[in-house]
Protein backbone atom coordinates (compact mmCIF):
# COMPACT_ATOMS: atom_id res chain seq x y z
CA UNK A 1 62.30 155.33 11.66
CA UNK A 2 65.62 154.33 9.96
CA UNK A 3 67.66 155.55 7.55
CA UNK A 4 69.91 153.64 4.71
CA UNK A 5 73.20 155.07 4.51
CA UNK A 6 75.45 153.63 2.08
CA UNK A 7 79.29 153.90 2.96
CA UNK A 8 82.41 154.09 0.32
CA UNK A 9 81.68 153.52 -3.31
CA UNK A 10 79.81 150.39 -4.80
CA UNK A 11 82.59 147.71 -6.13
CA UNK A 12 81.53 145.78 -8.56
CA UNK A 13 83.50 142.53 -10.01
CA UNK A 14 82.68 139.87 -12.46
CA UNK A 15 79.18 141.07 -12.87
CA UNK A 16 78.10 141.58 -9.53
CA UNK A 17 77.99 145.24 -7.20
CA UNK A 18 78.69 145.19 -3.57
CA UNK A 19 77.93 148.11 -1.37
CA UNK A 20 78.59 148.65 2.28
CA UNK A 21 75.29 150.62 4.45
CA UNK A 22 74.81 151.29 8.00
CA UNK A 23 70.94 151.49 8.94
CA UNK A 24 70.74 153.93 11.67
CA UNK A 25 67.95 153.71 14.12
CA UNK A 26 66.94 154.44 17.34
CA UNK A 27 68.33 151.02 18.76
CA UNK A 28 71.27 151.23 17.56
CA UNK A 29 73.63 151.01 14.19
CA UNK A 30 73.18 147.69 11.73
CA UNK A 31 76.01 146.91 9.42
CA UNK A 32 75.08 145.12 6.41
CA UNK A 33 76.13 144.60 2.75
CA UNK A 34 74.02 144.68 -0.13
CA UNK A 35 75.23 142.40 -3.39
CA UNK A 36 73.35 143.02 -6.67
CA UNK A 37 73.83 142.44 -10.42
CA UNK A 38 76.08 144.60 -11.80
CA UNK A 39 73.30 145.14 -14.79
CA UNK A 40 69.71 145.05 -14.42
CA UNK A 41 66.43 146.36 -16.53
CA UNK A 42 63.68 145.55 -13.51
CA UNK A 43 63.38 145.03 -10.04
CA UNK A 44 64.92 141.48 -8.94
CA UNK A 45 63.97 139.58 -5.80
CA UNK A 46 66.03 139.74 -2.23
CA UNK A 47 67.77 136.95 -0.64
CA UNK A 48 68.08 138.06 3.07
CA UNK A 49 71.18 135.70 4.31
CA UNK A 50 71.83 135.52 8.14
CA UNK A 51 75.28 134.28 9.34
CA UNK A 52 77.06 131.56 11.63
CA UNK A 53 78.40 132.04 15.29
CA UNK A 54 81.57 133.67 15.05
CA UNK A 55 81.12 135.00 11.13
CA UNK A 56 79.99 138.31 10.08
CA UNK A 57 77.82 139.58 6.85
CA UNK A 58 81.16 139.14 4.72
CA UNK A 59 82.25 135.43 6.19
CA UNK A 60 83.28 133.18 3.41
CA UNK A 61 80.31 131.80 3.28
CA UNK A 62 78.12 134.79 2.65
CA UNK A 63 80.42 135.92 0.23
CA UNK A 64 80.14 133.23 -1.67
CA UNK A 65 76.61 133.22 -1.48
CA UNK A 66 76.47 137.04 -2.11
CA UNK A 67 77.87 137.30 -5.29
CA UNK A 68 76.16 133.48 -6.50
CA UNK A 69 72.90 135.22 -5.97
CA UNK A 70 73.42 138.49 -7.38
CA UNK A 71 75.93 137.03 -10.50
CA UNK A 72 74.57 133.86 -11.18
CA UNK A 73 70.91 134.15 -10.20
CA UNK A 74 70.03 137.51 -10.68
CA UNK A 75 68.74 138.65 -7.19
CA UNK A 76 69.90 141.02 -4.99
CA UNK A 77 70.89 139.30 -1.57
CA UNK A 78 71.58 141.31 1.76
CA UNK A 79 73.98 140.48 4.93
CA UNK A 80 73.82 142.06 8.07
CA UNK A 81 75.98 141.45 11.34
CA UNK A 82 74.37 139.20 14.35
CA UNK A 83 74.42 140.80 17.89
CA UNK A 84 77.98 140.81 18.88
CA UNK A 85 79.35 140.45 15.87
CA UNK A 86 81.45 141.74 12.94
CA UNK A 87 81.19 145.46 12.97
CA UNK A 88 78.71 145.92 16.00
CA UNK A 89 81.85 145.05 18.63
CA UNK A 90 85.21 146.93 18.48
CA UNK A 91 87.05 143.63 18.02
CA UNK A 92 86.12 139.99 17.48
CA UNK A 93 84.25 138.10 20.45
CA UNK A 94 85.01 134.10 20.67
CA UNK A 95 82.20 131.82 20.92
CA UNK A 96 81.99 131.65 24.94
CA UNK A 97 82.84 135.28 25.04
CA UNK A 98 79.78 136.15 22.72
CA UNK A 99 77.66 133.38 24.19
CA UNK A 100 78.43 134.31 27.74
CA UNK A 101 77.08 138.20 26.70
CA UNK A 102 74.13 136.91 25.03
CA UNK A 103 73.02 134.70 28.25
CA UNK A 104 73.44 137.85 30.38
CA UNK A 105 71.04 140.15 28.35
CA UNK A 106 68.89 137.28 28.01
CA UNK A 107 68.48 135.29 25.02
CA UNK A 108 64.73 136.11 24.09
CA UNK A 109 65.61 140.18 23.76
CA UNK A 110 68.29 139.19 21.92
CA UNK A 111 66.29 137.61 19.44
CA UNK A 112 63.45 139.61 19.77
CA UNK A 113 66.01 142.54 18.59
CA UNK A 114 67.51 140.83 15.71
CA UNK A 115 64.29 139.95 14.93
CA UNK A 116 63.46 143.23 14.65
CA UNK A 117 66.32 144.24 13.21
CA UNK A 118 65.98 142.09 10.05
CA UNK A 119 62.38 143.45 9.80
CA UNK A 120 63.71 147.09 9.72
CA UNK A 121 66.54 145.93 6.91
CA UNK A 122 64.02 144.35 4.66
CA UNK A 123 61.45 147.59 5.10
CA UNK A 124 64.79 149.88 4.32
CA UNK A 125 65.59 147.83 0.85
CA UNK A 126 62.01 147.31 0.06
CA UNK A 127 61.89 151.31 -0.72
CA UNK A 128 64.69 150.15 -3.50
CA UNK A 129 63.27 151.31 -7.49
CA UNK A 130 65.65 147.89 -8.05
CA UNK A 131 64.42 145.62 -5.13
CA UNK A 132 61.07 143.30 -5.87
CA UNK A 133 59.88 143.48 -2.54
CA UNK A 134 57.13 140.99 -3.15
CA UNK A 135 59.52 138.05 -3.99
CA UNK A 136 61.85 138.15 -0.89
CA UNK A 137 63.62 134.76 1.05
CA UNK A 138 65.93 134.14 3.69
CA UNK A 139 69.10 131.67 4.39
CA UNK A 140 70.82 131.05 7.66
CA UNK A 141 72.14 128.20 8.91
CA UNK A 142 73.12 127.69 13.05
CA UNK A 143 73.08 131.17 14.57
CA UNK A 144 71.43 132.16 11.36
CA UNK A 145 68.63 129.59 12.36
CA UNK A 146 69.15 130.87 16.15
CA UNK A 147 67.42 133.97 14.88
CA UNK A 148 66.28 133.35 11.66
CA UNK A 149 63.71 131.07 12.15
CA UNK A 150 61.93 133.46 15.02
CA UNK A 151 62.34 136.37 11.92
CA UNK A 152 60.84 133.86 9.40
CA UNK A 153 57.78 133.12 12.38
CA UNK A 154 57.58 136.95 12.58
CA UNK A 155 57.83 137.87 8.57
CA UNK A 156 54.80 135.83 7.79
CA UNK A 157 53.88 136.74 4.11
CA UNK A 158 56.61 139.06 3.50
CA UNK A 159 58.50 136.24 2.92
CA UNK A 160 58.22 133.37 0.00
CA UNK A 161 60.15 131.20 1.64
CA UNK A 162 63.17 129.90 3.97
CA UNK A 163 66.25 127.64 3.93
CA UNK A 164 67.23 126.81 7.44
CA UNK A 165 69.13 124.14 9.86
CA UNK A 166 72.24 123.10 11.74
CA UNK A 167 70.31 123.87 14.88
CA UNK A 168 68.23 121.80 16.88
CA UNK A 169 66.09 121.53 20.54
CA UNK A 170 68.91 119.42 22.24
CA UNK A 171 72.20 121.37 22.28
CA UNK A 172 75.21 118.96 22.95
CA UNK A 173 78.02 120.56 26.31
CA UNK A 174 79.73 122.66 23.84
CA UNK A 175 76.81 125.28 24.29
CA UNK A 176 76.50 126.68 27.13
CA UNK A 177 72.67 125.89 29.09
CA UNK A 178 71.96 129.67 28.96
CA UNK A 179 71.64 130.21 25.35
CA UNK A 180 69.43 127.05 24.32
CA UNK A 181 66.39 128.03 22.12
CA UNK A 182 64.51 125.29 22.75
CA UNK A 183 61.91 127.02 24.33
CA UNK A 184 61.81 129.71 21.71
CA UNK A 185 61.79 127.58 18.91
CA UNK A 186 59.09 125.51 20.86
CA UNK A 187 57.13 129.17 20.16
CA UNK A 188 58.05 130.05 17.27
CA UNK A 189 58.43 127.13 14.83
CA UNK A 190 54.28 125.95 14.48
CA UNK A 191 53.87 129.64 13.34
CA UNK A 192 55.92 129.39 10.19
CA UNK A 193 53.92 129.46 7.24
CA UNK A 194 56.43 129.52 4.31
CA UNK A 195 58.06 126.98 2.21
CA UNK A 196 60.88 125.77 4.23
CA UNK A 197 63.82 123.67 3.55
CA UNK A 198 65.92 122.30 6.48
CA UNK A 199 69.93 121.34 6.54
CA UNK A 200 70.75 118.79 8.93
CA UNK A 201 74.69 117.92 9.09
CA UNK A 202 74.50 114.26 9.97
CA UNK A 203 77.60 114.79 12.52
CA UNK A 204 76.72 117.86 13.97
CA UNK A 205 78.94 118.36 17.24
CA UNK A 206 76.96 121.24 18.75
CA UNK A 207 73.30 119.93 18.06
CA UNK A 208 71.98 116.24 18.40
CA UNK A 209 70.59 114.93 15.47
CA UNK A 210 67.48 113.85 16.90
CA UNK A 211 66.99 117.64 18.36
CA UNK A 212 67.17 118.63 14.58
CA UNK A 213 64.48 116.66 13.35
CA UNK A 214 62.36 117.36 16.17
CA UNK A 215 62.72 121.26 15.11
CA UNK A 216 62.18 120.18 11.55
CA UNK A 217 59.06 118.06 12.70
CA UNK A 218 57.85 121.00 14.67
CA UNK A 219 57.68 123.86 11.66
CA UNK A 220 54.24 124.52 11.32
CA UNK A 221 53.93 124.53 7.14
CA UNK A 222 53.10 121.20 5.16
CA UNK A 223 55.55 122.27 2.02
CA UNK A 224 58.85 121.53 3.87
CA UNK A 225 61.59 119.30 3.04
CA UNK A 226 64.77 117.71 5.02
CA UNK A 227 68.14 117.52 3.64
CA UNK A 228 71.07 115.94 5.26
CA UNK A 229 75.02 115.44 5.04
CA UNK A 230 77.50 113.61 6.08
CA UNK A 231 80.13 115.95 8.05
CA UNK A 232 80.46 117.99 11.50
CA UNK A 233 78.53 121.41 12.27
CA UNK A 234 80.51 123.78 10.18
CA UNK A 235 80.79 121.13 6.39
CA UNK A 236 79.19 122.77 3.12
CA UNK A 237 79.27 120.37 0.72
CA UNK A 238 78.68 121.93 -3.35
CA UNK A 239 75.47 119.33 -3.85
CA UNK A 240 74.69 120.95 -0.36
CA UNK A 241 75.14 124.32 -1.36
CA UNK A 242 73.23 123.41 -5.08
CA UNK A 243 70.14 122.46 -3.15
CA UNK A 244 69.45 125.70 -1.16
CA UNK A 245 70.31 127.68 -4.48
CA UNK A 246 67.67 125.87 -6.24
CA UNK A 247 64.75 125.56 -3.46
CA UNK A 248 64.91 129.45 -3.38
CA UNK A 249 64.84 130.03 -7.05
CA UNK A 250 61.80 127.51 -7.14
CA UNK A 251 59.90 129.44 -4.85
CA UNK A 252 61.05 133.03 -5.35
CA UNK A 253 60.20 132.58 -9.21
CA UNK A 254 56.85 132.24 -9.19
């Protein structure tokens, strides 16, 4: 069992509430942050968004996301902190440092427990009176694919959908040999059975481009489609931004 405790008071700003929770379970503690609309009259859908290497559930980026979601779109959307990240360590980890940990505890249980983790977040929130637990899709790009896509193989038809990418099979020398998920995407990705649309940065420095189409080639569901931009690992255009925002409102609508 787990249980949702929600820490400080909710802020809410320009139409959209944040709140802070731990979920406490028997594995260990999982930070996360919850953004909703400030007003609602039903039950909206969830947006589960998994973060980068070296980010944490409030990085930029899933701020940004957070509150478009929740103000804009009128869903609730959810962040929670990757092993060895944000408020799971007592101070910030660099990429080798956290990469180096990862490869020691092996990289399939440390999967298998984020996996499990995001399983135990969603089940938590789904016990929401304001969460539509039947219209629920997730968003993570790099180490948010790292995990994500094993947690969208695992979901099944909890989900509606997925936006994934920036990873790959082939890994370029700036990741270290011990952390490669080739072999678990290799697993995982026929499995998938969702809607899925895949981000491919066209210069990505940490995973050949060729590696990222493979992955994309290998997801097991016909209804997927392949975007791709110009820029290194880490670029975000708007149009790209636009695009995920609208594939999950297409599918989470229904």
């Amino acid at each position: 069992m787990a249980a949702l405790q929600w820490i400080g008071e909710p802020i809410s700003e320009g139409g959209v509430t944040e709140r802070r929770f731990d979920l406490v379970r028997e594995t260990g503690t999982v930070p996360g942050i919850l953004w909703t609309p400030a007003q609602q009259d039903r039950p909206i859908p969830l947006v589960l968004m998994g973060h980068g290497g070296s980010g944490h559930k409030r990085a930029d980026r899933q701020l940004l996301l957070g509150r478009r979601f929740a103000g804009v779109m009128q869903m609730a959307a959810v962040a929670i902190d990757g092993p060895l990240h944000g408020d799971r360590v007592s101070a910030p980890l660099d990429r080798r440092q956290y990469q180096e940990r990862m490869a020691a505890m092996g990289v399939d249980k440390v999967t298998d427990g984020m996996v499990d983790d995001w399983s135990a977040t969603l089940e938590a929130l789904s016990h929401l009176d304001t969460i539509d637990a039947n219209r629920v899709a997730y968003i993570g790009f790099s180490m948010g694919t790292r995990f994500g896509l094993p947690y969208v193989a695992a979901a099944g038809a909890r989900l509606r959908c997925a936006v994934l990418g920036k990873n790959g099979m082939r890994q370029t020398s700036a990741m270290p040999t011990a952390v490669n998920m080739a072999q678990r995407f290799k697993q995982d990705a026929p499995t998938i059975k969702v809607p899925v649309l895949f981000h491919v940065q066209w210069d990505d420095e940490l995973f050949l481009r060729d590696g990222q189409f493979e992955l994309f080639d290998m997801i097991g569901v016909q209804d997927k489609q392949l975007i791709a931009f110009p820029g290194p690992h880490g670029t975000a255009t708007p149009a790209a931004i636009e695009a995920w925002c609208a594939f999950v409102t297409q599918k989470i609508s229904g």
